[in-house]
Protein backbone atom coordinates (compact mmCIF):
# COMPACT_ATOMS: atom_id res chain seq x y z
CA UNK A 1 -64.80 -0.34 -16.92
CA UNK A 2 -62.38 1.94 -18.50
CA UNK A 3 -63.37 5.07 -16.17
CA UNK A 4 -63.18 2.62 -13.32
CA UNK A 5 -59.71 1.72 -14.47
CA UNK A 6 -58.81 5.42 -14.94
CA UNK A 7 -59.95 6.53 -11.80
CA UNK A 8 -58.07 3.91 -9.58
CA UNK A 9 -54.91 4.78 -11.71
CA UNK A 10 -55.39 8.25 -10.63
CA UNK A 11 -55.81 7.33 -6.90
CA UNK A 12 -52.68 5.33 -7.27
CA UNK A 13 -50.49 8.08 -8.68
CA UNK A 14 -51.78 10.48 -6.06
CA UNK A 15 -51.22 7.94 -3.05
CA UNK A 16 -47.52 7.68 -4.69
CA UNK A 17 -46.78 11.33 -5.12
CA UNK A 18 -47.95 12.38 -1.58
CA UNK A 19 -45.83 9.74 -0.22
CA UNK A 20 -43.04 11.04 -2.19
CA UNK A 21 -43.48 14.37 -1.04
CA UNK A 22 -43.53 13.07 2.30
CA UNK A 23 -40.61 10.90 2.25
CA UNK A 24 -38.35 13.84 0.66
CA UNK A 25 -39.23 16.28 2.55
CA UNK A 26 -36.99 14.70 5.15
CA UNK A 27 -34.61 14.68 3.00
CA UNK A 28 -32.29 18.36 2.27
CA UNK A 29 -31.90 18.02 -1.40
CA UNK A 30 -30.99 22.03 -1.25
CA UNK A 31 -30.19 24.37 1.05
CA UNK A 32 -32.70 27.60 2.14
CA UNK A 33 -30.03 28.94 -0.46
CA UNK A 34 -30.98 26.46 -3.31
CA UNK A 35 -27.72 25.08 -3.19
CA UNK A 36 -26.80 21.08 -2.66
CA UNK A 37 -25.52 20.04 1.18
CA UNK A 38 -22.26 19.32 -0.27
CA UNK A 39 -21.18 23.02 -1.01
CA UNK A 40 -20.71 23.52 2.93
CA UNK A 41 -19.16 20.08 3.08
CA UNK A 42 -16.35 21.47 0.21
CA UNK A 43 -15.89 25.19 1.42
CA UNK A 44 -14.94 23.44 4.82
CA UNK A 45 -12.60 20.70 3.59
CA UNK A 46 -11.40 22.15 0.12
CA UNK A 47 -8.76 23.78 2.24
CA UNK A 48 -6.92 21.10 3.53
CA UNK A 49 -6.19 18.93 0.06
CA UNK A 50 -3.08 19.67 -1.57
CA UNK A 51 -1.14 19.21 -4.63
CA UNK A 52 1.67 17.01 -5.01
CA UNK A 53 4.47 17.40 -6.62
CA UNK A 54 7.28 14.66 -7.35
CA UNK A 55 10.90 15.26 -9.27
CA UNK A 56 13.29 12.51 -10.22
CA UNK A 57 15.92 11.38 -12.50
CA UNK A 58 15.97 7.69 -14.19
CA UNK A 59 17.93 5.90 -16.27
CA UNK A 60 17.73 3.78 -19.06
CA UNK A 61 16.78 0.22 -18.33
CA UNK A 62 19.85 -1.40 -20.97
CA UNK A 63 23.20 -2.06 -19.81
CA UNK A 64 25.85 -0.41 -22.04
CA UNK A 65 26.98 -2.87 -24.76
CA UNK A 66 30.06 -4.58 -24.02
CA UNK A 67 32.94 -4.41 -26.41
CA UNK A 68 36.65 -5.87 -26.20
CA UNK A 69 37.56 -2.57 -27.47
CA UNK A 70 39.15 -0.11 -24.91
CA UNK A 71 36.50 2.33 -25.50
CA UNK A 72 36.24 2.79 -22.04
CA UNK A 73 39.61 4.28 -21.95
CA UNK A 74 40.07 8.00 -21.31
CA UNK A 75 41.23 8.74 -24.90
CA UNK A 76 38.41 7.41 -26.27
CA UNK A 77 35.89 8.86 -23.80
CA UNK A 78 37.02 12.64 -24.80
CA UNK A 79 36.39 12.20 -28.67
CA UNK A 80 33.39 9.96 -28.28
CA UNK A 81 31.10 11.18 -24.85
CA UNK A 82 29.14 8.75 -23.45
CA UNK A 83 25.71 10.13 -23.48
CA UNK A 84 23.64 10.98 -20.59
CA UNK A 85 20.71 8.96 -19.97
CA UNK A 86 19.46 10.68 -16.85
CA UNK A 87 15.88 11.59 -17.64
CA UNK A 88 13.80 14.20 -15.45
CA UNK A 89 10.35 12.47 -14.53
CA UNK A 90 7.83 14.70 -12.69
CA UNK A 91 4.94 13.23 -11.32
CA UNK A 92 1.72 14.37 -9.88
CA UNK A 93 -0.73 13.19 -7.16
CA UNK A 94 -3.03 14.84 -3.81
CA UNK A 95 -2.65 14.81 -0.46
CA UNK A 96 -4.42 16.52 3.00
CA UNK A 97 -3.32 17.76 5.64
CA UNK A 98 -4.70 16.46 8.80
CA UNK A 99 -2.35 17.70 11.82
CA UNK A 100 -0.32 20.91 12.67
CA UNK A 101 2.04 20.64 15.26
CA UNK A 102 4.23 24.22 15.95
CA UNK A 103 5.67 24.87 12.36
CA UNK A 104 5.46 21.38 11.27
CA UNK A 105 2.50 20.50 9.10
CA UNK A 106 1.87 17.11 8.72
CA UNK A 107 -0.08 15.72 5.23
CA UNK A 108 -1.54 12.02 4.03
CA UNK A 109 -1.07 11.24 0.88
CA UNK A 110 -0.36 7.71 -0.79
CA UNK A 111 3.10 5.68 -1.12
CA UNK A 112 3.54 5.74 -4.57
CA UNK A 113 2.79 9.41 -5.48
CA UNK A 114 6.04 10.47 -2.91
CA UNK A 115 8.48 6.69 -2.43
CA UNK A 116 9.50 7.09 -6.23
CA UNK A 117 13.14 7.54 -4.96
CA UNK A 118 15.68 8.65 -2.22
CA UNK A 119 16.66 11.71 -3.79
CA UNK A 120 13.06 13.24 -4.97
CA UNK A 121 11.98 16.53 -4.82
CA UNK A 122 8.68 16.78 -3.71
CA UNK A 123 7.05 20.31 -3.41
CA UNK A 124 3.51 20.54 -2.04
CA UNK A 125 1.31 23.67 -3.23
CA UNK A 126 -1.48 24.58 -0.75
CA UNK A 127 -4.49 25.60 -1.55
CA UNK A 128 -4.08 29.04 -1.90
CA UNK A 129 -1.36 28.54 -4.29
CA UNK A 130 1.71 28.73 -1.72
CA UNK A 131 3.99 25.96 -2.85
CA UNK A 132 6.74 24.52 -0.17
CA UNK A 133 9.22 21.82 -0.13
CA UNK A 134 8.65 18.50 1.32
CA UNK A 135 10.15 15.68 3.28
CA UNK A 136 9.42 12.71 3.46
CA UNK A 137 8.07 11.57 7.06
CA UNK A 138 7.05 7.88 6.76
CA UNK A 139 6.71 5.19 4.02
CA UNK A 140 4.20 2.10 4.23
CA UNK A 141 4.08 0.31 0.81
CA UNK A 142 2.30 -2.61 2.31
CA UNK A 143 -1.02 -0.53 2.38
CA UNK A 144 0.40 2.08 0.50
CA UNK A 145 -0.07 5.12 2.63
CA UNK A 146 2.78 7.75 3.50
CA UNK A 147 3.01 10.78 5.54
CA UNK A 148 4.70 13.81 4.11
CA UNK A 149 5.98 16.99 6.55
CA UNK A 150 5.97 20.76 5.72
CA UNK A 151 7.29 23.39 7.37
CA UNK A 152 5.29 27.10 7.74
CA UNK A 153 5.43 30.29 9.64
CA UNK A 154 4.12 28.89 13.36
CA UNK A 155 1.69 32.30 12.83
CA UNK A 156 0.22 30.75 9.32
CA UNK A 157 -3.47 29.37 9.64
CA UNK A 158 -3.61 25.83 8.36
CA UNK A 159 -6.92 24.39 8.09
CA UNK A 160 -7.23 20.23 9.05
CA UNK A 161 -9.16 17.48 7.89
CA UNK A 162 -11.04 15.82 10.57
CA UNK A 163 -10.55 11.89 10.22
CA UNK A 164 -13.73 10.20 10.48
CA UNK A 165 -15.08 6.03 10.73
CA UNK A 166 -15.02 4.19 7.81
CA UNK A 167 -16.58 1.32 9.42
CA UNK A 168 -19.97 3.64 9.79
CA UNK A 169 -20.23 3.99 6.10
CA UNK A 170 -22.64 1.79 4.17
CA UNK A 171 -23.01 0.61 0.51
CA UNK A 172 -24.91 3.57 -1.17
CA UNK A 173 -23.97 6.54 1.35
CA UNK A 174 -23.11 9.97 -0.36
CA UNK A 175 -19.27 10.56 -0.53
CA UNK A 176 -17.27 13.49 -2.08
CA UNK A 177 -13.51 12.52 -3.54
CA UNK A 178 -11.40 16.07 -3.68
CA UNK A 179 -8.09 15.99 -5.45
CA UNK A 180 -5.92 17.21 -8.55
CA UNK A 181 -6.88 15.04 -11.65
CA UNK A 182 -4.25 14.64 -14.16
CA UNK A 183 -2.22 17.85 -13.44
CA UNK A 184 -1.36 20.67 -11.20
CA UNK A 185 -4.06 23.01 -13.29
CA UNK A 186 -7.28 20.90 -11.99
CA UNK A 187 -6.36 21.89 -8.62
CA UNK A 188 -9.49 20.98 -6.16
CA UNK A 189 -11.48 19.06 -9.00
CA UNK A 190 -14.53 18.14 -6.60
CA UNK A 191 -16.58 14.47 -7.21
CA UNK A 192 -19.57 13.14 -5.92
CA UNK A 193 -20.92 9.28 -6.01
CA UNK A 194 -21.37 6.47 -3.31
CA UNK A 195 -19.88 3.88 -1.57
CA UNK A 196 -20.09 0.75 -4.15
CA UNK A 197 -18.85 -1.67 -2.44
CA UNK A 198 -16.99 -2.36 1.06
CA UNK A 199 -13.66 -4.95 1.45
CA UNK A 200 -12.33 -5.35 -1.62
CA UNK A 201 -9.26 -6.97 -1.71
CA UNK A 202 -7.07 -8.98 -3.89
CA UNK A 203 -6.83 -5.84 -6.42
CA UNK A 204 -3.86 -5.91 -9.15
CA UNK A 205 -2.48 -2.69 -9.57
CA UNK A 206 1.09 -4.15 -11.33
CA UNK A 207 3.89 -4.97 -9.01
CA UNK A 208 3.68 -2.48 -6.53
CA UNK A 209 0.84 -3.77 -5.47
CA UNK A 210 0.01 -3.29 -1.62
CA UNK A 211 -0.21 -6.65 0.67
CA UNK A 212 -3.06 -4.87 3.01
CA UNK A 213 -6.22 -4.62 1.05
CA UNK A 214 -9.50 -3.35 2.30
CA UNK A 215 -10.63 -0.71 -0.13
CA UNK A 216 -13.98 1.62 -0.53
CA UNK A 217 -15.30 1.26 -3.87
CA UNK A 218 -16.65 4.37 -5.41
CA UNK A 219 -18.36 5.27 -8.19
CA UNK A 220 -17.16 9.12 -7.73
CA UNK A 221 -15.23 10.00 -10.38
CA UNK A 222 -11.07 9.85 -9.68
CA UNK A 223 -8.53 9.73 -12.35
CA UNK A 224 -5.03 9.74 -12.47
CA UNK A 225 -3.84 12.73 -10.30
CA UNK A 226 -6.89 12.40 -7.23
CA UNK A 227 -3.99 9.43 -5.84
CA UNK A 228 -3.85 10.26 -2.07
CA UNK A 229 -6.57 12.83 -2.32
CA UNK A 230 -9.45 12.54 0.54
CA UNK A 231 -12.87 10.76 0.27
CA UNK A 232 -15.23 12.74 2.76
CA UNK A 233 -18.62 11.38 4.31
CA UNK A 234 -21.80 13.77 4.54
CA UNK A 235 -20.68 14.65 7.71
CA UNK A 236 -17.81 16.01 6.40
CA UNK A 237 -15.12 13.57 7.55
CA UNK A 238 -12.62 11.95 5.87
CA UNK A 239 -13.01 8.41 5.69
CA UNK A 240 -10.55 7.53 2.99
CA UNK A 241 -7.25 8.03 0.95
CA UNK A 242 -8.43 7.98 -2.95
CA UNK A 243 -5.64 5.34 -4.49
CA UNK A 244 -6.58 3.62 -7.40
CA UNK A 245 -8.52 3.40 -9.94
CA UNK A 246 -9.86 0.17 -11.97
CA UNK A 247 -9.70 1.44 -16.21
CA UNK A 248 -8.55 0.50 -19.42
CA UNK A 249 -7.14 3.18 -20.79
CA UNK A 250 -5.61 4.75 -17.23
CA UNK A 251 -9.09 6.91 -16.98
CA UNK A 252 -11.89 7.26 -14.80
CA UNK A 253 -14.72 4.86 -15.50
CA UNK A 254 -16.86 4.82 -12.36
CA UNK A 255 -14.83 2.51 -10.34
CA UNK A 256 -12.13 3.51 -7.63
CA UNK A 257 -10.89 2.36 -4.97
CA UNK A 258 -10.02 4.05 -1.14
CA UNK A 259 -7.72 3.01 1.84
CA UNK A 260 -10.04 3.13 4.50
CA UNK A 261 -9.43 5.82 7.06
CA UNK A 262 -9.51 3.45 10.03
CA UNK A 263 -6.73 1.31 8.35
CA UNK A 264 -4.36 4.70 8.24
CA UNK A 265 -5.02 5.77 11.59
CA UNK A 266 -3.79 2.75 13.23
CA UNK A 267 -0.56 3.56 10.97
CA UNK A 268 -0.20 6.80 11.90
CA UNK A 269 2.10 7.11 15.08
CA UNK A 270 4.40 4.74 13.86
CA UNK A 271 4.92 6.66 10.15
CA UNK A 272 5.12 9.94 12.27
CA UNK A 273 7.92 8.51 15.43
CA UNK A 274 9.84 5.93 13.78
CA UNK A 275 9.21 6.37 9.65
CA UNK A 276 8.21 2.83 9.44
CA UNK A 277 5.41 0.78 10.30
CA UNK A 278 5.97 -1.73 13.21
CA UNK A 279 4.16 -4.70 12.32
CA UNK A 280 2.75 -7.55 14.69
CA UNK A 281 4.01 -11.76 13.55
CA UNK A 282 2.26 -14.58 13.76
CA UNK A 283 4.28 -17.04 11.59
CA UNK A 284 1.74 -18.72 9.66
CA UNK A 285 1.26 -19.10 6.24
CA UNK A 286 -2.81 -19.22 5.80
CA UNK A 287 -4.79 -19.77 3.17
CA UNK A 288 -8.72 -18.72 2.21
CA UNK A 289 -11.19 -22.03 2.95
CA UNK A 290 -12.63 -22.64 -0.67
CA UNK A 291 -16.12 -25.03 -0.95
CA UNK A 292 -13.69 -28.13 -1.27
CA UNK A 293 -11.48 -27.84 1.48
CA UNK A 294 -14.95 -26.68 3.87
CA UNK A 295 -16.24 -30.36 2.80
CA UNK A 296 -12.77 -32.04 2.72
CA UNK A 297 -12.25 -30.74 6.60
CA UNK A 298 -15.52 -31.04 7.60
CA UNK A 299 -16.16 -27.13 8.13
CA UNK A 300 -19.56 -25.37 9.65
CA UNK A 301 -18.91 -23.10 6.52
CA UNK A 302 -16.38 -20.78 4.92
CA UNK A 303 -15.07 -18.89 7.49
CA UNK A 304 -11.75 -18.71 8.73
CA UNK A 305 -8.22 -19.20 7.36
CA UNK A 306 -6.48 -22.44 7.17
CA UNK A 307 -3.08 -22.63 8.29
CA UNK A 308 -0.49 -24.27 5.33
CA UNK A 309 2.89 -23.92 7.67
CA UNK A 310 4.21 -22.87 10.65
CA UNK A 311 6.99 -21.19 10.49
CA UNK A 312 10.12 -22.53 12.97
CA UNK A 313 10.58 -20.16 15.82
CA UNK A 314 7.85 -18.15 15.37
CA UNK A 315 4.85 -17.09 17.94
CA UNK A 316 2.56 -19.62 16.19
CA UNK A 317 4.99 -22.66 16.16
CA UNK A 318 5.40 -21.33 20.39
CA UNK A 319 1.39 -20.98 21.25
CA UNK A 320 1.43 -24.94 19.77
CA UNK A 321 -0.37 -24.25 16.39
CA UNK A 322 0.01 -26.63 13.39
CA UNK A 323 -0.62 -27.13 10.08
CA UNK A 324 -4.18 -28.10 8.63
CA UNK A 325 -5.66 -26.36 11.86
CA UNK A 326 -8.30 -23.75 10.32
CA UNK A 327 -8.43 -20.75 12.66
CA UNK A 328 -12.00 -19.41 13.38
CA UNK A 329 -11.77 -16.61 16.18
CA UNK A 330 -8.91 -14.36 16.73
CA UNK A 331 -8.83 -12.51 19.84
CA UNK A 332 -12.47 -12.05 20.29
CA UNK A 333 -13.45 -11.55 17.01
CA UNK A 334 -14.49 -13.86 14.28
CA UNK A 335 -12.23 -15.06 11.48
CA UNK A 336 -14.41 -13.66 8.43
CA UNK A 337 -11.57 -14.37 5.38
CA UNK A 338 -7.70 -14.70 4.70
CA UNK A 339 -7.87 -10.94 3.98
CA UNK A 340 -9.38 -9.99 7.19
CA UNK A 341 -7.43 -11.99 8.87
CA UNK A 342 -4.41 -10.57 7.76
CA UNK A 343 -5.81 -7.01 8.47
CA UNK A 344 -6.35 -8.28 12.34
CA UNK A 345 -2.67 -9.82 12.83
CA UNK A 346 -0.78 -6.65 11.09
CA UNK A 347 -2.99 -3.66 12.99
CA UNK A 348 -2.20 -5.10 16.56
CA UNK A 349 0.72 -4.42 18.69
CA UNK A 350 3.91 -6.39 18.79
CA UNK A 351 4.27 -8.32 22.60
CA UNK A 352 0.57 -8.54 22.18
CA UNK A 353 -0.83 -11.95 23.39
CA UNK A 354 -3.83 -12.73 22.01
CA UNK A 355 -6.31 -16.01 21.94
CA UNK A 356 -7.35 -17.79 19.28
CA UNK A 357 -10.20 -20.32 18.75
CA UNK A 358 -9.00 -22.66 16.19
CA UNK A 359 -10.78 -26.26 15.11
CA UNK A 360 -8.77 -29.17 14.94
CA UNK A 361 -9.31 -32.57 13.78
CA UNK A 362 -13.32 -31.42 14.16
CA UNK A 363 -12.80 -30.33 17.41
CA UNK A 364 -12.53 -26.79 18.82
CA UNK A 365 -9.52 -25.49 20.78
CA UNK A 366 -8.15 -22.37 22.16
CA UNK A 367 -4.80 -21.22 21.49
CA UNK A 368 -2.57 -18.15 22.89
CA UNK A 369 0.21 -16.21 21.13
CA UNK A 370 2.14 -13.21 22.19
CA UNK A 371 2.87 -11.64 18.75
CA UNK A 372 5.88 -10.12 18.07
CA UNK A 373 7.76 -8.27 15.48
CA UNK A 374 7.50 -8.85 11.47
CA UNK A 375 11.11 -10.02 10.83
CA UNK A 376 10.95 -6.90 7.59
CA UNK A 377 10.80 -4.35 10.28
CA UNK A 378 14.35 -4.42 10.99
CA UNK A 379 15.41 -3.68 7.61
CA UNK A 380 12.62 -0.70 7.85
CA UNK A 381 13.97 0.74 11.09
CA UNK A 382 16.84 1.94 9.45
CA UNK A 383 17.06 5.43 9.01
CA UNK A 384 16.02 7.33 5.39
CA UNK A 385 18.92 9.28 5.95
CA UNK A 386 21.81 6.69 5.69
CA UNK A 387 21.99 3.72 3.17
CA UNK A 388 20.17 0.93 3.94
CA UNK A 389 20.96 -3.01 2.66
CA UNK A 390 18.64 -2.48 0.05
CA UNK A 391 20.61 0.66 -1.73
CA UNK A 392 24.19 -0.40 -0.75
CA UNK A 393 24.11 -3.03 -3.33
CA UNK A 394 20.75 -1.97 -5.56
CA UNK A 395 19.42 -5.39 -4.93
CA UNK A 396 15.76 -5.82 -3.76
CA UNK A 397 14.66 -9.71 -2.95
CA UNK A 398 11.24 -11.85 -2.13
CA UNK A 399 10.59 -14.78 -0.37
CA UNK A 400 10.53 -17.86 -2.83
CA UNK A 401 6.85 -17.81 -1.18
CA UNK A 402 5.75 -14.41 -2.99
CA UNK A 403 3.40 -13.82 -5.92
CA UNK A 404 6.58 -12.67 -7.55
CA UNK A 405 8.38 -15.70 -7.08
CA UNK A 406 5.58 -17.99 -8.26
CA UNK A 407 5.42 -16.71 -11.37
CA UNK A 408 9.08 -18.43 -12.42
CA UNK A 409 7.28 -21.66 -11.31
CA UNK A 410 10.45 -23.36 -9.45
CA UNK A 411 11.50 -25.85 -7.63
CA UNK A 412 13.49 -25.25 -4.76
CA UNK A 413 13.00 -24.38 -1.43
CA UNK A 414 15.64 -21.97 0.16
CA UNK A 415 16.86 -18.69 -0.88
CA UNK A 416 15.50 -15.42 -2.18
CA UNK A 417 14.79 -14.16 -5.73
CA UNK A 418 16.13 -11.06 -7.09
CA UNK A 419 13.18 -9.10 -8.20
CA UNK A 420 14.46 -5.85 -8.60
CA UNK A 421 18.04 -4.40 -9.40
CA UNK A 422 18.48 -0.93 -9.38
CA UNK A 423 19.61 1.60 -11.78
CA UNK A 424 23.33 2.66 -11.58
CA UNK A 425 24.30 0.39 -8.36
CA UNK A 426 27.07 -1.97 -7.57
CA UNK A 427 24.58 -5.36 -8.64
CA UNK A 428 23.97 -3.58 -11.83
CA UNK A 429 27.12 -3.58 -13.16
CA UNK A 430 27.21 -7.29 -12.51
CA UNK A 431 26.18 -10.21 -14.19
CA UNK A 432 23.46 -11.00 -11.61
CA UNK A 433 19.67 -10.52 -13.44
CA UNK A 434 15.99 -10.11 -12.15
CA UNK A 435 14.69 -14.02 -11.57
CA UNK A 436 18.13 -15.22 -10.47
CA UNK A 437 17.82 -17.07 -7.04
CA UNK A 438 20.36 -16.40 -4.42
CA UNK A 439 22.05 -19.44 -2.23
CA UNK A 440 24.49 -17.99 -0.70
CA UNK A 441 26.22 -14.58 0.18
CA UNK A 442 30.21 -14.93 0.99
CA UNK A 443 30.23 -17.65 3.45
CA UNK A 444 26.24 -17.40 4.79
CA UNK A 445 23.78 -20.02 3.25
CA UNK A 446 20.45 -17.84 2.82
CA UNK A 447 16.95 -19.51 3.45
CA UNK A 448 14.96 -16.31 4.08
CA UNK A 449 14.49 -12.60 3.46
CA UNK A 450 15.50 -12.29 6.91
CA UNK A 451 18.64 -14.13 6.80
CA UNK A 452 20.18 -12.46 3.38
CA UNK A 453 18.97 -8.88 5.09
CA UNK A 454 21.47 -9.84 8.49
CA UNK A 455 24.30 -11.32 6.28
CA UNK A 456 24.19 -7.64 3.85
CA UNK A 457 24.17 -5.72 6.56
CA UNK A 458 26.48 -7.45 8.55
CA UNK A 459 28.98 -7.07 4.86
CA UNK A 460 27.52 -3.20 4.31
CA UNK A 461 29.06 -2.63 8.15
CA UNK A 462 32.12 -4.28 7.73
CA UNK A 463 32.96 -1.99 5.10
CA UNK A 464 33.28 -4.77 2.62
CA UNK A 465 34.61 -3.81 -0.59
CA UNK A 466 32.96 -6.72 -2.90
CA UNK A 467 30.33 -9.33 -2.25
CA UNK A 468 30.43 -12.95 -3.55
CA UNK A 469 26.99 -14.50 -4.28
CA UNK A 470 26.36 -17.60 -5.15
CA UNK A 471 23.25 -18.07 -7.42
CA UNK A 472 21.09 -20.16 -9.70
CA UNK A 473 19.59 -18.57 -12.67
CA UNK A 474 16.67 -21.16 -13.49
CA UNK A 475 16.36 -23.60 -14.83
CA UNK A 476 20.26 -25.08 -13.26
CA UNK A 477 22.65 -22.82 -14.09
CA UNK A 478 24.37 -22.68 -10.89
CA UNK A 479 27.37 -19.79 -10.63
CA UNK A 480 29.16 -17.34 -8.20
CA UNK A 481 28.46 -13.52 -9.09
CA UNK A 482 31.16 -11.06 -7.70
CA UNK A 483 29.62 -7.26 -6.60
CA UNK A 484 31.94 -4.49 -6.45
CA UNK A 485 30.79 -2.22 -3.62
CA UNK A 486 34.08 0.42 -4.33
C-alpha cells in the first residue's frame, strides 16, 4: 500500500510539473538576454519622467499680538524690527512629459506637487540632468491633475510617453510606477507590482482632498516624491498619474493609489486652451442607495443614485426631475454608484443633452437634460496672470453643503463658510476667522458660492477700497466685519 501510495504521488507531481512547464513556457519570464520584459519597458519610458521641483515662501499661521501700545509706530519699529517670518519651503514630486509642440514641452504631473502658490518657482530637471524653469499651464484640484509647460531648443530631442487605456487593465496585471521617491537624488527609482484594486473612491487624503475619485490601487511601491510620476502597463503605456499613497508614518506600505489615464485625457484640452477645466451641471444633489433606502423605495437593487434636491434653475429642475427620483441610466449607460455617476456628469460636454432613465414612484421614466456649465467655472476662467476673487481678499469659501461645512454641524441654510484665509491678505488682518459663515457682502444677501463669487468680483472691479461683511460666527454671534482692500 505504501509503494502504491508513493508511486501515484510521483505520477501526480510529474503530471503537475509538465503542466507547469507547459503553461510557462508561454509565458517570457526573461528575455533571450536573461533579463525581465520590463527592462525594455523602462529604457523606453525612463526618458520621459521628470523631477519636480517646487519653491515658496510661507508665513506663520499667528496673527501678531495686539497691544494698545504704539509699537507699531515708526520709532519703535527702528529700535525693535519686526521679525521676518517668511520661510523658504521646497518641495518635491514627478512628472512626464507626454506632448512636444515646437519649443513648448508639455508635462503631467499632479495638482498638489505644482498649485502650492501663485508665486512658485518650479524648475523641472529632465532626465539627463538638464534642469529648466516651469510654468504653470493648467490647474484641476477636483481630480488633482495639472499640466506644467517647458520651453527647449525646437532642435532638442524630447522623448514622450504614449498614453494608454486604463479601462483595459485588470485586477492582477503587471504595472511599473517610475518617479523620484523622497528627493531629487532617487531620480528614476523604478517599481514593479499589480493592479490591486479598480474604483476606489471616497479616499481621505486631508483637506485637499480631490472631489473626482476613481483610483488604481497598486501594490508597487510609491512613497512620498513618485506624486505625479507615471504608472505604465506591459505594453508600455501609461495608464496612470501615481498620487497618493495610503501609510502611517507618510511611507510606502504596499498600497497606492493612481488617477486613471482615461480620467486625465478627457481633461487635457481644456488644462492646455483655457487653464481650467470646463465642467458639465446637472443640479442635483444625489446620494449612494444604501440596503435601507433599496427596500424603503422599493429598488431592483443598489444601483443608481438617488436624487436629495434639485437645485432652482438648473438643467435638472428644466428636464422635470425631482426629488426622491433614483436615477438608473444616464445617457446610455447604467448608473453603477454616486461616484460613477459623478465621473459621467463632470467628463461630458457643457450644451450636452443627454437622456436619462430614472424610476419614479416604482415606475420607469425617461428624462432629457442639456447640461451646461458648473457655476465654479467662472471663477476658474479667470486668468493666472491677474488676481482673481479668491486672492483680492485671501478669502476661500464652501457651500454650507460641503464635507467642510458639515463638520461645524449648523443650522442654517444660506450663505458660505470661510474655510480658508490666506496668509498676509486684506481678510487676514481682520477679525473674520476660518468657520465664520458669511450673510451678506455690502448690500448683496449671499445664498451660494456662486452668488458671493459675482458680488466680490463685481466689488474687486469697482475698485472698492473696503468690503463690509456681515457674518455669524457659530453658535449666534451675529456681526459686521470691515476688509481693507488698500
Amino acid at each position: 500500500m505504501f509503494h502504491k501510495r508513493v508511486k501515484y504521488a510521483l505520477i501526480i507531481l510529474l503530471l503537475v510539473v509538465g503542466f507547469s512547464t507547459t503553461a510557462f513556457a508561454s509565458i517570457p519570464l526573461v528575455d533571450n538576454d536573461g533579463h525581465s520584459p520590463f527592462v525594455k519597458i523602462v529604457k523606453d519610458i525612463v526618458g520621459t519622467v521628470v523631477n519636480i521641483k517646487v519653491e515658496w515662501e510661507t508665513k506663520s499661521n499667528y496673527k501678531q499680538f495686539s497691544s494698545p501700545f504704539p509699537f507699531n509706530d515708526d520709532f519703535f519699529k527702528f529700535f525693535f524690527p519686526e521679525p521676518n517670518n517668511n520661510r523658504r519651503t521646497v518641495g518635491y514630486g514627478s512628472g512626464f512629459i507626454f506632448k512636444k509642440e515646437g519649443n513648448d514641452v508639455y508635462i503631467l504631473t499632479n495638482n498638489h506637487v505644482v498649485g502650492k502658490s501663485e508665486n512658485s518657482k518650479i524648475t523641472v530637471t529632465l532626465n539627463d540632468k538638464m534642469s529648466y524653469n516651469a510654468e504653470v499651464v493648467g490647474l484641476d484640484d477636483k481630480t488633482d491633475i495639472a499640466v506644467v509647460k517647458i520651453t527647449v531648443d525646437k532642435d532638442t530631442d524630447i522623448p514622450t510617453a504614449p498614453l494608454g487605456d486604463s479601462d483595459w487593465i485588470e485586477v492582477g496585471d503587471w504595472v511599473i510606477a517610475i518617479g523620484n521617491p523622497f528627493s531629487e537624488n532617487l531620480r528614476g527609482t523604478v517599481t514593479t507590482g499589480v493592479v490591486s484594486a479598480k474604483g476606489r473612491a471616497n479616499l481621505n487624503f486631508g483637506a485637499d482632498s480631490p472631489v473626482y475619485q476613481d483610483y488604481i490601487q497598486t501594490d508597487a511601491a510609491i512613497n512620498p516624491g513618485n506624486s505625479g510620476g507615471p504608472l505604465v502597463d506591459i505594453k508600455g503605456n501609461v495608464i496612470g498619474i501615481n498620487a497618493a499613497i495610503s501609510s502611517v508614518n507618510g511611507g510606502n506600505i504596499g498600497i497606492g493609489f493612481a488617477i486613471p489615464i482615461n480620467i486625465v485625457k478627457v481633461l487635457i484640452d481644456d488644462l492646455i486652451n483655457k487653464g481650467f477645466v470646463e465642467r458639465a451641471y446637472l443640479g442635483i444633489l444625489p446620494q449612494e442607495i444604501s440596503p435601507a433606502l433599496q427596500k424603503s423605495l422599493d429598488l431592483p437593487n443598489l444601483e443608481g443614485v438617488l436624487i436629495g434636491k434639485v437645485e432652482n434653475g438648473t438643467p435638472a429642475e428644466k428636464a422635470g426631475l425631482k426629488k426622491r427620483d433614483v436615477i438608473i441610466e444616464f445617457d446610455g449607460e447604467p448608473v453603477k454608484n454616486l461616484n460613477k455617476f459623478r465621473l459621467m456628469v463632470a467628463n461630458k460636454q457643457v450644451g450636452d443633452k443627454i437622456s436619462m432613465k430614472i424610476i419614479r414612484d416604482g415606475k420607469e421614466l425617461t428624462k432629457t437634460a442639456k447640461l451646461e456649465s458648473f457655476p465654479d467655472s467662472s471663477i476658474a476662467s479667470k486668468s493666472q496672470n491677474i488676481e482673481d476673487e479668491k486672492s483680492w481678499l485671501g478669502i476661500e469659501v464652501k457651500s454650507l453643503d460641503s464635507d467642510f461645512a458639515k463638520q461645524f454641524n449648523l443650522k442654517i441654510d444660506k450663505g458660505v463658510i470661510v474655510s480658508k484665509i490666506d496668509i498676509d491678505s486684506p481678510a487676514y488682518d481682520s477679525n473674520l476667522n476660518v468657520g465664520d459663515i458669511i450673510l451678506e457682502l455690502g448690500d448683496e444677501e449671499i445664498e451660494s458660492t456662486k452668488e458671493y463669487l459675482k458680488a466680490v468680483e463685481k466689488m474687486r472691479d469697482d475698485k472698492a477700497d473696503s468690503v463690509l461683511l456681515y457674518v455669524l460666527t457659530p453658535p449666534q454671534f451675529y456681526h459686521y466685519v470691515a476688509i481693507k482692500t488698500q
